[in-house]
N, C-alpha and C. Protein backbone atom coordinates (compact mmCIF):
# COMPACT_ATOMS: atom_id res chain seq x y z
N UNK A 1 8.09 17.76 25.31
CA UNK A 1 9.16 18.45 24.59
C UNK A 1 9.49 17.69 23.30
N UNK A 2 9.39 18.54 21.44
CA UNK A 2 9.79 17.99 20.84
C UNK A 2 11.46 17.59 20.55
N UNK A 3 11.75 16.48 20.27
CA UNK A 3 13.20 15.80 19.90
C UNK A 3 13.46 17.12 18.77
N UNK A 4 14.65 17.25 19.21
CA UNK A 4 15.07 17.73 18.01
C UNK A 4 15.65 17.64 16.41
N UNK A 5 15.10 16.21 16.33
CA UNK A 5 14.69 15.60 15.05
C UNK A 5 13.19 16.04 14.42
N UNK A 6 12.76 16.99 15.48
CA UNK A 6 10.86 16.72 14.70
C UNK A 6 11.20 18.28 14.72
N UNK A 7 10.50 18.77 13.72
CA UNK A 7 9.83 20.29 13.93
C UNK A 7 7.97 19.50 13.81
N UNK A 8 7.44 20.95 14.64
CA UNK A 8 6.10 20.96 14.59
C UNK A 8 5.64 22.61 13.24
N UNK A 9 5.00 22.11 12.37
CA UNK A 9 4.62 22.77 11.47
C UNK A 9 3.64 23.94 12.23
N UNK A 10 3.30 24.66 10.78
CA UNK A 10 2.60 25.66 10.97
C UNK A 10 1.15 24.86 11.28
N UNK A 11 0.86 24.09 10.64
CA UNK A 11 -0.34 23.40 10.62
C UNK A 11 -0.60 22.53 11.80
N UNK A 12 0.23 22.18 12.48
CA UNK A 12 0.22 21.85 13.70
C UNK A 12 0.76 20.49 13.70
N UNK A 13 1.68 20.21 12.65
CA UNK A 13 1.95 18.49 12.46
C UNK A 13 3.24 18.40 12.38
N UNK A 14 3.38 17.12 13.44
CA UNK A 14 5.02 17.48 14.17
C UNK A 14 5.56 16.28 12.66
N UNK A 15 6.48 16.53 11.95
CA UNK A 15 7.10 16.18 11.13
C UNK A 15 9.07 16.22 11.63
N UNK A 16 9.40 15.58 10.31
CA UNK A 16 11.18 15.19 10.37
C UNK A 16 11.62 16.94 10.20
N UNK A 17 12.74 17.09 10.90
CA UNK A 17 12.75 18.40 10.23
C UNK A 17 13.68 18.52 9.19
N UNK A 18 14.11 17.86 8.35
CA UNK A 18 14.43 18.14 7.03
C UNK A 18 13.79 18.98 5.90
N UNK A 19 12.38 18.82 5.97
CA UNK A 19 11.77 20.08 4.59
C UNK A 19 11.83 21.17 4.94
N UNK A 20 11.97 21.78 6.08
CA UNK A 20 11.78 23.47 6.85
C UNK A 20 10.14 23.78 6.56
N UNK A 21 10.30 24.47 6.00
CA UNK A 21 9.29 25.19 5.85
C UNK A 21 8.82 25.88 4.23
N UNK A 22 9.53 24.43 3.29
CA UNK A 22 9.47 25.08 1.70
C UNK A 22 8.10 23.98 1.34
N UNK A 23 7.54 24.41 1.00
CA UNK A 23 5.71 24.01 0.62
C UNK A 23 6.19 22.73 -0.40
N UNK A 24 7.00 22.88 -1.19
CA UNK A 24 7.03 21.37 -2.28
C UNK A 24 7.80 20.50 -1.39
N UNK A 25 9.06 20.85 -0.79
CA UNK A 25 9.58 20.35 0.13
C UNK A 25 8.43 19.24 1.03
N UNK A 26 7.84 19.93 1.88
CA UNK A 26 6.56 19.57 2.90
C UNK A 26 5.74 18.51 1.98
N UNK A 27 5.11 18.96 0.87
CA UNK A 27 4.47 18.02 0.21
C UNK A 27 5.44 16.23 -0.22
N UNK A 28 6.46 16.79 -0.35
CA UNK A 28 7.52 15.29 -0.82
C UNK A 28 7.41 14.35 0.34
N UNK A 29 7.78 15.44 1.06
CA UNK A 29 7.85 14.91 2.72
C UNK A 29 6.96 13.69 3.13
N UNK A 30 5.91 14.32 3.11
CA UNK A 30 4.31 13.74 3.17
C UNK A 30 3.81 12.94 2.66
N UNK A 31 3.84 13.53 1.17
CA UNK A 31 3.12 11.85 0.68
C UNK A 31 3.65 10.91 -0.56
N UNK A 32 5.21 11.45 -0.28
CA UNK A 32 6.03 10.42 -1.26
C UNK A 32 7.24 9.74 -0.52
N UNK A 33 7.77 10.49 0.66
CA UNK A 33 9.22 10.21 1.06
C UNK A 33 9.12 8.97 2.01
N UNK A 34 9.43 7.72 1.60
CA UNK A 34 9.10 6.53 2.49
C UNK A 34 8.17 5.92 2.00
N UNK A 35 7.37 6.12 1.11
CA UNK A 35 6.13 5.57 0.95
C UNK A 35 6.63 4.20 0.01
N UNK A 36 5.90 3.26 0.09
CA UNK A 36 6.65 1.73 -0.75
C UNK A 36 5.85 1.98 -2.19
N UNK A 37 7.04 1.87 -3.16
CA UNK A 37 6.89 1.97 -4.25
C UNK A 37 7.20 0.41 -4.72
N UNK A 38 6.48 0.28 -6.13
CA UNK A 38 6.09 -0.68 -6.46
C UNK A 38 6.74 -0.99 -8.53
N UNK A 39 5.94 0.52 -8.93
CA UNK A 39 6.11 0.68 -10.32
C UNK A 39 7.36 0.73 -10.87
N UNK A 40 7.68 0.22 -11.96
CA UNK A 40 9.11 0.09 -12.16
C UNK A 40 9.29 1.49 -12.96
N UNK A 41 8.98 2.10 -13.78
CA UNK A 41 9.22 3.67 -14.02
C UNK A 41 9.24 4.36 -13.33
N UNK A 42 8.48 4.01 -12.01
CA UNK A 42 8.90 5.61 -10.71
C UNK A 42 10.54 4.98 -10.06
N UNK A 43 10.53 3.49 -10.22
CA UNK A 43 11.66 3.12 -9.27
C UNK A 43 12.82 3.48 -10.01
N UNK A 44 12.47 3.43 -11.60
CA UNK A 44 14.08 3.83 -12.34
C UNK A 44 13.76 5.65 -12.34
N UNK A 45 12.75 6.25 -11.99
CA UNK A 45 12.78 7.90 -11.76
C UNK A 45 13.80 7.62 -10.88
N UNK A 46 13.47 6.72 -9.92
CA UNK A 46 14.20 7.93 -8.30
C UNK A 46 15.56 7.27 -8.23
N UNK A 47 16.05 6.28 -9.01
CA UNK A 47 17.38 6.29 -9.47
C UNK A 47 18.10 6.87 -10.03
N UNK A 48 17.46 7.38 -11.24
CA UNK A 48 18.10 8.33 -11.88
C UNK A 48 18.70 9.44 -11.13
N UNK A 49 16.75 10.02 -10.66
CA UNK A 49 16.90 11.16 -10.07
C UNK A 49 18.51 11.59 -8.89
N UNK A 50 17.74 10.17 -8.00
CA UNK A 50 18.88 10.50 -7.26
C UNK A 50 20.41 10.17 -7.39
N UNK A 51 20.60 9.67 -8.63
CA UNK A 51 22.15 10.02 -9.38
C UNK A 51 22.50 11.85 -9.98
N UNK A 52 21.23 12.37 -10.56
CA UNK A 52 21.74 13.58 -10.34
C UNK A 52 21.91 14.18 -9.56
N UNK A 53 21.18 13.99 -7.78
CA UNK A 53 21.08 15.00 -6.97
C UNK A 53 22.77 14.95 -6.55
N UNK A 54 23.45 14.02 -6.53
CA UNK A 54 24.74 13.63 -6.50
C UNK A 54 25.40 15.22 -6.47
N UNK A 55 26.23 15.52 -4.98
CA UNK A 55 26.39 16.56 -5.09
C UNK A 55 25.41 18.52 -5.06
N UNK A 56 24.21 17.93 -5.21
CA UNK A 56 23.35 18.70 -4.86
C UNK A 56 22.20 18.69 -4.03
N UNK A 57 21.29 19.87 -3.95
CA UNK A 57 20.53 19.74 -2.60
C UNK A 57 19.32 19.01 -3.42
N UNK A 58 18.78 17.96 -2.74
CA UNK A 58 17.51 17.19 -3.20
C UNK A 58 16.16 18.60 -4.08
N UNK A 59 16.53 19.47 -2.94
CA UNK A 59 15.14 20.05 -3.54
C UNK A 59 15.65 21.21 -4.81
N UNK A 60 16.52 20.90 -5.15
CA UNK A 60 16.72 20.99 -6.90
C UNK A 60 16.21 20.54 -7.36
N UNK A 61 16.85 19.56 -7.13
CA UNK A 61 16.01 18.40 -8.23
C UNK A 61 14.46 18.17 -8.29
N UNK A 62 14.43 18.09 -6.97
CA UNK A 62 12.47 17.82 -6.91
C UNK A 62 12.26 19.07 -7.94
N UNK A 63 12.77 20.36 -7.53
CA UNK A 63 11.61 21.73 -8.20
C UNK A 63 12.52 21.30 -10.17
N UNK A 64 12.77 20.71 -10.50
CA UNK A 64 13.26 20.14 -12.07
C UNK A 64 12.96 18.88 -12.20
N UNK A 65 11.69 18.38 -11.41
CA UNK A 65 11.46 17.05 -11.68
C UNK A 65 10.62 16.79 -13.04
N UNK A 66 9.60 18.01 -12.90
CA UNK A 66 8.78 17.60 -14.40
C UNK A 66 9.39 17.92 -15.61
N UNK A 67 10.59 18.54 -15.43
CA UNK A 67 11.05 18.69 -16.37
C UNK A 67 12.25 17.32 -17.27
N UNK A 68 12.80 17.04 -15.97
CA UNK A 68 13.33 15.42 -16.09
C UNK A 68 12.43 14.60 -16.51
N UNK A 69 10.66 14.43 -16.17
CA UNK A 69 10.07 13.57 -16.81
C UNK A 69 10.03 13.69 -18.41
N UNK A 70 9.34 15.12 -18.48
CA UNK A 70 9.41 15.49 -19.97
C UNK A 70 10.48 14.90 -20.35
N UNK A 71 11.73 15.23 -20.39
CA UNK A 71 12.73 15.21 -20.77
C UNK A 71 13.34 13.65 -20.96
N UNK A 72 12.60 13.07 -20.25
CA UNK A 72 13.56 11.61 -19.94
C UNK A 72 12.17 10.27 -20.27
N UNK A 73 11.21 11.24 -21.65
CA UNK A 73 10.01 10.18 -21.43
C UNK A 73 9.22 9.37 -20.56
N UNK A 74 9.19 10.17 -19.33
CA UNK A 74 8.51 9.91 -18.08
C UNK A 74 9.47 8.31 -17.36
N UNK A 75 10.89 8.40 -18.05
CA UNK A 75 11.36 7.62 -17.44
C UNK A 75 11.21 6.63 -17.70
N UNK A 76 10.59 5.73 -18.82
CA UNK A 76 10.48 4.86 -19.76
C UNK A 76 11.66 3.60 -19.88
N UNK A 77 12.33 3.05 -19.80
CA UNK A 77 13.64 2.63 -19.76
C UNK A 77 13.50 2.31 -21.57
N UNK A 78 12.71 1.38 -21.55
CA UNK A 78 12.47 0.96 -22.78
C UNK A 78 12.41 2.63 -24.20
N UNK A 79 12.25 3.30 -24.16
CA UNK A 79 12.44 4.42 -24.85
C UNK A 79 13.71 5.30 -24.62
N UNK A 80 13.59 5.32 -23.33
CA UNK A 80 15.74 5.89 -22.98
C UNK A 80 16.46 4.88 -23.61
N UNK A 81 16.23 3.44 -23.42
CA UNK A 81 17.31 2.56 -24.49
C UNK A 81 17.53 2.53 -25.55
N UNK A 82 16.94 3.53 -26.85
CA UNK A 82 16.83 3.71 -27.79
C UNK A 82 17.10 5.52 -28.34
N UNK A 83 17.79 5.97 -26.97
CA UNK A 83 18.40 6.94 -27.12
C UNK A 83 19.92 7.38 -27.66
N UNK A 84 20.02 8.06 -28.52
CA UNK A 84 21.56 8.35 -29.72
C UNK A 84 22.34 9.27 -28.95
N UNK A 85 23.50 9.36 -29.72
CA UNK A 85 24.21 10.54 -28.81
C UNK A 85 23.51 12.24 -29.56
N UNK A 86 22.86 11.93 -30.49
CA UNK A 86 22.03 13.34 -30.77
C UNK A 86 21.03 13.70 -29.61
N UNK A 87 20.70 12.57 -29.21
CA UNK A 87 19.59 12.40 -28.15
C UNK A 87 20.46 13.34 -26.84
N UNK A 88 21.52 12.76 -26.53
CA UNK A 88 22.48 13.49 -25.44
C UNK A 88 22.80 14.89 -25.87
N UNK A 89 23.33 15.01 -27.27
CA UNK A 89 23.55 16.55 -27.37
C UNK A 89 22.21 17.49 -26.96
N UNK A 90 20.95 17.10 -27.57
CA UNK A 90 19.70 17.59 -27.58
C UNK A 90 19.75 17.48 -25.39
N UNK A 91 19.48 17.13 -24.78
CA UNK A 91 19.34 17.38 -23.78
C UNK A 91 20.68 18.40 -22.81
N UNK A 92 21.79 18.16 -23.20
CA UNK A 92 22.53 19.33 -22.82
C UNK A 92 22.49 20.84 -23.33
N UNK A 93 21.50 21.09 -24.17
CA UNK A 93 20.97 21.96 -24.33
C UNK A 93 19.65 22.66 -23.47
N UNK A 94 19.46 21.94 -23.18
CA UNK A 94 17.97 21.39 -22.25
C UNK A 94 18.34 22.56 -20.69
N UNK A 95 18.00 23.70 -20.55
CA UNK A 95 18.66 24.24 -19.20
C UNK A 95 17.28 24.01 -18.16
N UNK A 96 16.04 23.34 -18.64
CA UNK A 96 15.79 22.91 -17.37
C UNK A 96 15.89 21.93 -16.32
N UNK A 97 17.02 20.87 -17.23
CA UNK A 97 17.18 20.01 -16.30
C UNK A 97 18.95 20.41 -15.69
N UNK A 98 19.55 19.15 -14.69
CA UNK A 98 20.77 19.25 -14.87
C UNK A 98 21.65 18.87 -16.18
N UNK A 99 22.47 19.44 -16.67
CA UNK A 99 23.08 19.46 -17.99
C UNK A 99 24.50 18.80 -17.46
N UNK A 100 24.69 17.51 -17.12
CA UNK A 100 25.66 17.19 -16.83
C UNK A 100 25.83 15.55 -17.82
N UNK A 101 26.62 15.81 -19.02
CA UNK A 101 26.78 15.06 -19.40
C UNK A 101 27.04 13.34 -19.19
N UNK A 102 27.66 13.35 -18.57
CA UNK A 102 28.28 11.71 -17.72
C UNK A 102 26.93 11.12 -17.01
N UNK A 103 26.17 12.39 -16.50
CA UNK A 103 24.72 11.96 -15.57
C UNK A 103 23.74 11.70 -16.64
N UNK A 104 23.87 12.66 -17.55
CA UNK A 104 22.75 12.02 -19.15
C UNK A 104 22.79 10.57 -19.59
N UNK A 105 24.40 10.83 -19.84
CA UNK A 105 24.80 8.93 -20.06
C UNK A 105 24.15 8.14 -19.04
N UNK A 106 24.57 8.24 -17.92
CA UNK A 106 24.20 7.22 -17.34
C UNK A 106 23.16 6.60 -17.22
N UNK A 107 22.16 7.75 -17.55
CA UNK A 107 20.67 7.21 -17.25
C UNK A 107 20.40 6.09 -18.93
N UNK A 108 21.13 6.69 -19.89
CA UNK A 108 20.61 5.89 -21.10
C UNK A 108 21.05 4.52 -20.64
N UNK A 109 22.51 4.41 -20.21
CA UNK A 109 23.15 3.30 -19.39
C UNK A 109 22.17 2.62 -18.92
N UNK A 110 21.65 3.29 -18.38
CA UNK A 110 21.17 2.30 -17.20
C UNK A 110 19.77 1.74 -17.03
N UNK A 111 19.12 2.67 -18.54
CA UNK A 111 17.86 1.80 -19.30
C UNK A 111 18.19 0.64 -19.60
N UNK A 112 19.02 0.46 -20.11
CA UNK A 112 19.69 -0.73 -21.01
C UNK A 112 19.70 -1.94 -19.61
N UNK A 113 20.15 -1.61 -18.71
CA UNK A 113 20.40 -2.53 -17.59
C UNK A 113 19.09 -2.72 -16.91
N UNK A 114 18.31 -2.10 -16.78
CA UNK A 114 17.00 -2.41 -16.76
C UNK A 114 16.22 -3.41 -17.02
N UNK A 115 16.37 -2.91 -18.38
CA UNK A 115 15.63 -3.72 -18.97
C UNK A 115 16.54 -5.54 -19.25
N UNK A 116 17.52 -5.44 -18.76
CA UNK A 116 18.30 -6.82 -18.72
C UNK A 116 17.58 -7.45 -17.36
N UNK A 117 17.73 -6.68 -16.07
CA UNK A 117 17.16 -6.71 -14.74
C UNK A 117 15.66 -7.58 -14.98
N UNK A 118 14.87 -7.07 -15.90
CA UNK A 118 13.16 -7.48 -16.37
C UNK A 118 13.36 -8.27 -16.81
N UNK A 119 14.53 -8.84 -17.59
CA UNK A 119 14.50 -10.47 -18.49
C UNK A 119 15.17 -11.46 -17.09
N UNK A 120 15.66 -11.10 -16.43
CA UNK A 120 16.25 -12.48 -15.16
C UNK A 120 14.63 -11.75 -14.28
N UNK A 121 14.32 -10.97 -13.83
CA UNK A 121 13.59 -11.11 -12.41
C UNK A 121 11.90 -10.82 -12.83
N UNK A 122 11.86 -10.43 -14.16
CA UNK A 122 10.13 -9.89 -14.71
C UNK A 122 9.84 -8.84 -14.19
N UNK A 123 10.61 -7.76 -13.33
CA UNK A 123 10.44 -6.36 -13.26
C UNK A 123 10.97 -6.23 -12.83
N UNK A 124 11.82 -4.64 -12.34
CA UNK A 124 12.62 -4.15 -12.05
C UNK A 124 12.48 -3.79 -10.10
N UNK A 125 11.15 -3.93 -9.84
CA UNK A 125 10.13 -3.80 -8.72
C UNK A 125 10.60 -5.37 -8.19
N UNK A 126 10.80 -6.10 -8.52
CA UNK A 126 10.99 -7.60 -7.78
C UNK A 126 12.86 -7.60 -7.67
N UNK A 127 13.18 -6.91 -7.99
CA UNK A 127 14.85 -6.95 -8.23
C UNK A 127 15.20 -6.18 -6.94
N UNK A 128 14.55 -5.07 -7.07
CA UNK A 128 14.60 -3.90 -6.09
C UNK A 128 14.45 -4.48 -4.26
N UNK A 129 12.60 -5.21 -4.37
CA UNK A 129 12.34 -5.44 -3.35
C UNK A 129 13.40 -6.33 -2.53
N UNK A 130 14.13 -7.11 -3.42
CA UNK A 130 14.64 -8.56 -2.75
C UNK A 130 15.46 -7.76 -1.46
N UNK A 131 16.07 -6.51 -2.15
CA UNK A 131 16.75 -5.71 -1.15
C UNK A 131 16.44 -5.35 -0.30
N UNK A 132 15.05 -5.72 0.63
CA UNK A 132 14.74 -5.00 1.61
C UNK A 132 15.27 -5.73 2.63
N UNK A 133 15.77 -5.03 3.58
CA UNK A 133 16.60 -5.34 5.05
C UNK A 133 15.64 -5.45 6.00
N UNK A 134 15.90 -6.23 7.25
CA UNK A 134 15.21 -6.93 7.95
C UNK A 134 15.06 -5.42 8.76
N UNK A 135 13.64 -5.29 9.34
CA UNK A 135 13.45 -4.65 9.82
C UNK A 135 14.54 -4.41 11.71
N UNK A 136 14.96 -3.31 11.89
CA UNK A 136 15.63 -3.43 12.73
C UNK A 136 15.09 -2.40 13.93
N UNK A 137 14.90 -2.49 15.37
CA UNK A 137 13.86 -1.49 16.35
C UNK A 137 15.10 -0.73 16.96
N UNK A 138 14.97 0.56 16.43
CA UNK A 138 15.73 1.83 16.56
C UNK A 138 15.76 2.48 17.94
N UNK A 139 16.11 2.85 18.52
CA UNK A 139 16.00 3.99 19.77
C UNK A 139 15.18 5.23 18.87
N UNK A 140 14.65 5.55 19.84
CA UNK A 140 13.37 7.16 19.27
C UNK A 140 14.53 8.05 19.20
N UNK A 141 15.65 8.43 19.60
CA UNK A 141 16.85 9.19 19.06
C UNK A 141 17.78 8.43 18.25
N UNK A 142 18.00 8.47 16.96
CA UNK A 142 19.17 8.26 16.31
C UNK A 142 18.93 8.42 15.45
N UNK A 143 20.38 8.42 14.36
CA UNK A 143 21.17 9.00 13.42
C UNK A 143 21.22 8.26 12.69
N UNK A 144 20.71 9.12 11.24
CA UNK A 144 20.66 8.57 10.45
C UNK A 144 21.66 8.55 9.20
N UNK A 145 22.16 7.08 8.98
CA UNK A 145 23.22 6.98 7.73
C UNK A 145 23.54 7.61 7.16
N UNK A 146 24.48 7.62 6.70
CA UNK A 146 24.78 7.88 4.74
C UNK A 146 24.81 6.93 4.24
N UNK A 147 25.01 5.51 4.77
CA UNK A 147 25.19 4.67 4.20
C UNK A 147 24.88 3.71 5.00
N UNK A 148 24.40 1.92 4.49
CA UNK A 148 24.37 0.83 5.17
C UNK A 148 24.79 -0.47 4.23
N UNK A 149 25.05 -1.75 5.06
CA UNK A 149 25.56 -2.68 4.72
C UNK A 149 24.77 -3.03 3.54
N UNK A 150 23.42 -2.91 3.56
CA UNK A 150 22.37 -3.21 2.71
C UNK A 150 22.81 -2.18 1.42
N UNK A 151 22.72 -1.09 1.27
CA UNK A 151 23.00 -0.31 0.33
C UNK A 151 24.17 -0.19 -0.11
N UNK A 152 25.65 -0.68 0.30
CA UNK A 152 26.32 -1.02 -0.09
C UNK A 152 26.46 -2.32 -1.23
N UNK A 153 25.67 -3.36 -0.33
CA UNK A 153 26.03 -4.56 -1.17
C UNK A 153 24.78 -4.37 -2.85
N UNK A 154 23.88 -3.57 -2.43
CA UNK A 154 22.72 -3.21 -3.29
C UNK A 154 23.85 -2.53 -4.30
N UNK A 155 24.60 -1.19 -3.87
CA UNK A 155 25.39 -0.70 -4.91
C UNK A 155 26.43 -1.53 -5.65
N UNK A 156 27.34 -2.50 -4.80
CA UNK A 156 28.17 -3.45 -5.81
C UNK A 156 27.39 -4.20 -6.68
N UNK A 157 26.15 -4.80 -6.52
CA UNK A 157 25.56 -5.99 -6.82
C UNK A 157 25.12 -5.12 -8.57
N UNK A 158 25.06 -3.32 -7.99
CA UNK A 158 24.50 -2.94 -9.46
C UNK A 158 25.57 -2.32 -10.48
N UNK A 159 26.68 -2.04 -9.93
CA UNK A 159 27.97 -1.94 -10.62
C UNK A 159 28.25 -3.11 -11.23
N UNK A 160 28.13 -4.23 -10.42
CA UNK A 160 28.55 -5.55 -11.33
C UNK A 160 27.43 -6.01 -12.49
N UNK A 161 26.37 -5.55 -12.36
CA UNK A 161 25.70 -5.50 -13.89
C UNK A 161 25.94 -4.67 -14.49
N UNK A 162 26.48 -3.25 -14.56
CA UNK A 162 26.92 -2.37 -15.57
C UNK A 162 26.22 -1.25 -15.09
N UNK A 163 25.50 -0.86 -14.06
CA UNK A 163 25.23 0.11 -13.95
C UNK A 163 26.38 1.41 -13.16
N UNK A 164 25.81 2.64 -13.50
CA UNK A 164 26.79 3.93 -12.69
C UNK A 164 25.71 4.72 -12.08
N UNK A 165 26.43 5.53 -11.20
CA UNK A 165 26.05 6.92 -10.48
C UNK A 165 25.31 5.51 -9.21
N UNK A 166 25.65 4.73 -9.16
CA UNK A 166 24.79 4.16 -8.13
C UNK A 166 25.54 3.73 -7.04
N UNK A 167 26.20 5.04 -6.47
CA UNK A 167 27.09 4.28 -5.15
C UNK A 167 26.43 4.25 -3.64
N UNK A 168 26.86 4.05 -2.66
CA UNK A 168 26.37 3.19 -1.74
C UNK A 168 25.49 4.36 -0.98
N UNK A 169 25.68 5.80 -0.70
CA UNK A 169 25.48 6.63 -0.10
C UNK A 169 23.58 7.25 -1.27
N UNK A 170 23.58 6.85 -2.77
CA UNK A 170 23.39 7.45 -3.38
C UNK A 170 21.99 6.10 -3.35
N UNK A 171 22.21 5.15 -3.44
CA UNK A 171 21.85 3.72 -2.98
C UNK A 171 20.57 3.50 -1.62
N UNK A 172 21.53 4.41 -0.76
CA UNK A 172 20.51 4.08 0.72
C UNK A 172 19.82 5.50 0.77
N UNK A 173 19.87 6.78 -0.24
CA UNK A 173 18.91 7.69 -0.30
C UNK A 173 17.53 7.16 -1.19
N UNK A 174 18.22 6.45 -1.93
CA UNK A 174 16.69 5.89 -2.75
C UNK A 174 15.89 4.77 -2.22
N UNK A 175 16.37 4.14 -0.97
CA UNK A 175 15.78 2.83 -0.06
C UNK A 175 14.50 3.70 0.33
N UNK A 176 15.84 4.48 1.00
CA UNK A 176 14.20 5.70 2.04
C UNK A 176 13.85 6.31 1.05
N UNK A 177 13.64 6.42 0.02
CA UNK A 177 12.84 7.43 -0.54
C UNK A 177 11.41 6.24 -1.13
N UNK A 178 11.85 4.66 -1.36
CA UNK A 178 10.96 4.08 -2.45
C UNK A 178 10.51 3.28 -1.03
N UNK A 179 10.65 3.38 0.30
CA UNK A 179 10.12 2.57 1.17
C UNK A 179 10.69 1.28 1.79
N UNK A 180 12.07 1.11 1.51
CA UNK A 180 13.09 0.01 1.82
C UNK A 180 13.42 -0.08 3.24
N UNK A 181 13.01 1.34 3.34
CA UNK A 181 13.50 1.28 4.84
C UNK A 181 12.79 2.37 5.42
N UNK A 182 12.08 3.05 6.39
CA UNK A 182 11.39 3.79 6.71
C UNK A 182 11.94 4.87 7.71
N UNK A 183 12.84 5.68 7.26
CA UNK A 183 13.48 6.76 8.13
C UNK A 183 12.60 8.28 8.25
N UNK A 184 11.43 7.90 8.92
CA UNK A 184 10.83 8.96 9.22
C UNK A 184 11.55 8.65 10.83
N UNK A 185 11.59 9.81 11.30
CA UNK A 185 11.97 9.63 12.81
C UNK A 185 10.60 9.74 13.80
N UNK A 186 11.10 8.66 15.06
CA UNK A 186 9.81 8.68 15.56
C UNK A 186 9.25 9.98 16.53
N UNK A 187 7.71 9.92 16.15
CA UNK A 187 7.39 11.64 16.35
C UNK A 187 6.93 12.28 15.48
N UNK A 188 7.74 11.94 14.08
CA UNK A 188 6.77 12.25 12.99
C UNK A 188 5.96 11.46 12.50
N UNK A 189 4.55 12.34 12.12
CA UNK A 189 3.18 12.07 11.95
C UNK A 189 3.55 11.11 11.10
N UNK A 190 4.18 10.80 9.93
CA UNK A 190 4.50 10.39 8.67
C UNK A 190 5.27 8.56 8.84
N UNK A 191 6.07 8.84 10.31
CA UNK A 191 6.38 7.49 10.45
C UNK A 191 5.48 6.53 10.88
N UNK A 192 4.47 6.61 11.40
CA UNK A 192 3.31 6.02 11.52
C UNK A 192 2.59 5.72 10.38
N UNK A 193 2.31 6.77 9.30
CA UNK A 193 1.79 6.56 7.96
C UNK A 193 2.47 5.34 7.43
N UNK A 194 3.85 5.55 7.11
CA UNK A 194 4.45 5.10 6.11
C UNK A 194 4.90 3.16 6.97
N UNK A 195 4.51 2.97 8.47
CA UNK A 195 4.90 2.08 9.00
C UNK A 195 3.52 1.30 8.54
N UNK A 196 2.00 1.81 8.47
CA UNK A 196 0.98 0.77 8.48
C UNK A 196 1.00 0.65 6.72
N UNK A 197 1.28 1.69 5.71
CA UNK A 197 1.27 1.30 4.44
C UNK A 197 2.06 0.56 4.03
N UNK A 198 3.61 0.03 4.70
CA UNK A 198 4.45 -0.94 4.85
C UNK A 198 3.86 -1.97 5.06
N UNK A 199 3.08 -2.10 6.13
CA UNK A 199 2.63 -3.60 6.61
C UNK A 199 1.33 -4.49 5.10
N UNK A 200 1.29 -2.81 4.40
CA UNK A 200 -0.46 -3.44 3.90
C UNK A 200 0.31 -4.18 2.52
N UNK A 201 1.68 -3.08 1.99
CA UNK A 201 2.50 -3.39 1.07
C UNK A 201 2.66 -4.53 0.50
N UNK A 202 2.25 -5.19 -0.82
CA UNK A 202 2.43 -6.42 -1.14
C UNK A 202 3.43 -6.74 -2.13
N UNK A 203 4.71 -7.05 -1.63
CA UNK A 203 6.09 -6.57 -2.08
C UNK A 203 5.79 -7.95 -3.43
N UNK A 204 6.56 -7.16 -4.49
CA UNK A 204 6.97 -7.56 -5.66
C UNK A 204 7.49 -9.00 -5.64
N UNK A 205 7.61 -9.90 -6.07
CA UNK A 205 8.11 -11.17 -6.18
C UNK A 205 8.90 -11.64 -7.96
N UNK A 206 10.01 -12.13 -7.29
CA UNK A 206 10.85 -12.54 -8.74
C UNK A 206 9.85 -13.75 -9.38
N UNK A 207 9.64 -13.39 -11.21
CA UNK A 207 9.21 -14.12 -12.05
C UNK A 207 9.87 -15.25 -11.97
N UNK A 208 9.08 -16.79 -11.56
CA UNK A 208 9.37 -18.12 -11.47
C UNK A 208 9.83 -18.64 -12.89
């Protein structure tokens, strides 16, 4: 009998049941959600990103993601830091992304802090990793956060450098999404994936 944390797909693959049954959904699912990220432009994407989903359903945002890249120079920090407030008017015009001003700012914001992050640690990927929490052995039923001690102190630690939109709830969606923590539930095909590409993972280290 499956938990009622797993659906079993059409395809026959028992997965989390969070994507349902929406095809981009399924694909995120699969071979991005958990997976350990490394690159410091995907890690300031899924910050951003997930400062806009703030208030909305994730798979907004995913189906306006290429348009956020376009839009946001594939996420560049170093080129968002050199963004004007013409730069901001020009994107609230922009209706394929979210047009939420304060969320535009923030991301220019938070190039800037970035790239401060790369002068103390030599990438933004070694800043990130230090945050990973000790692995902890779950019961095959349970519930998963909105929030943890780890992603809390991750969110003060980035308020006190100057960053926004990065609160604690908003914090421990981007752990599991860049591989910090591996909330596939067990049962799905995917937590097994994402548990041996963890182990092979050769986590980032702060510049000596």
């Amino acid at each position: 009998m499956l938990s009622n944390q797993i659906i079993s797909g059409a395809d026959g693959i028992d997965r989390c049941w969070w994507p349902g049954d929406h095809e981009d959904y399924l694909s995120y699912h699969d071979f991005e959600w958990g997976r350990p990220v490394s690159d410091d432009d995907r890690l300031f994407e899924k910050i951003c990103l997930e400062g806009f989903q703030a208030g909305l359903s994730w798979l907004t945002i995913l189906r306006k993601r290429e348009a956020f890249r376009a839009s946001f120079k594939g996420f560049k920090p170093e080129i968002i830091a050199t963004f004007k407030d013409h730069d901001v008017d020009q994107l609230l015009q922009n209706e394929a992304i979210i047009r939420h001003r304060g969320k535009i700012k923030s991301v220019i914001n938070n190039a800037h802090r970035v790239l401060e992050i790369k002068e103390e640690f030599g990438s933004l990927a070694a800043y990130i990793w230090s945050w990973e929490p000790e692995k902890v052995k779950r019961q095959e039923e349970f519930s998963i956060p909105p929030s943890t001690s780890t992603s809390t102190a991750l969110s003060k630690d980035l308020k006190r450098r100057g960053w926004s939109f990065v609160g604690p709830t908003t914090m421990y969606a981007f752990m599991q999404s860049v591989g910090l923590v591996n909330d596939h539930v067990f049962g799905c095909k995917f937590h097994f994936v994402v548990e041996e590409e963890l182990n092979q993972f050769k986590r980032p280290r702060r510049r000596e």
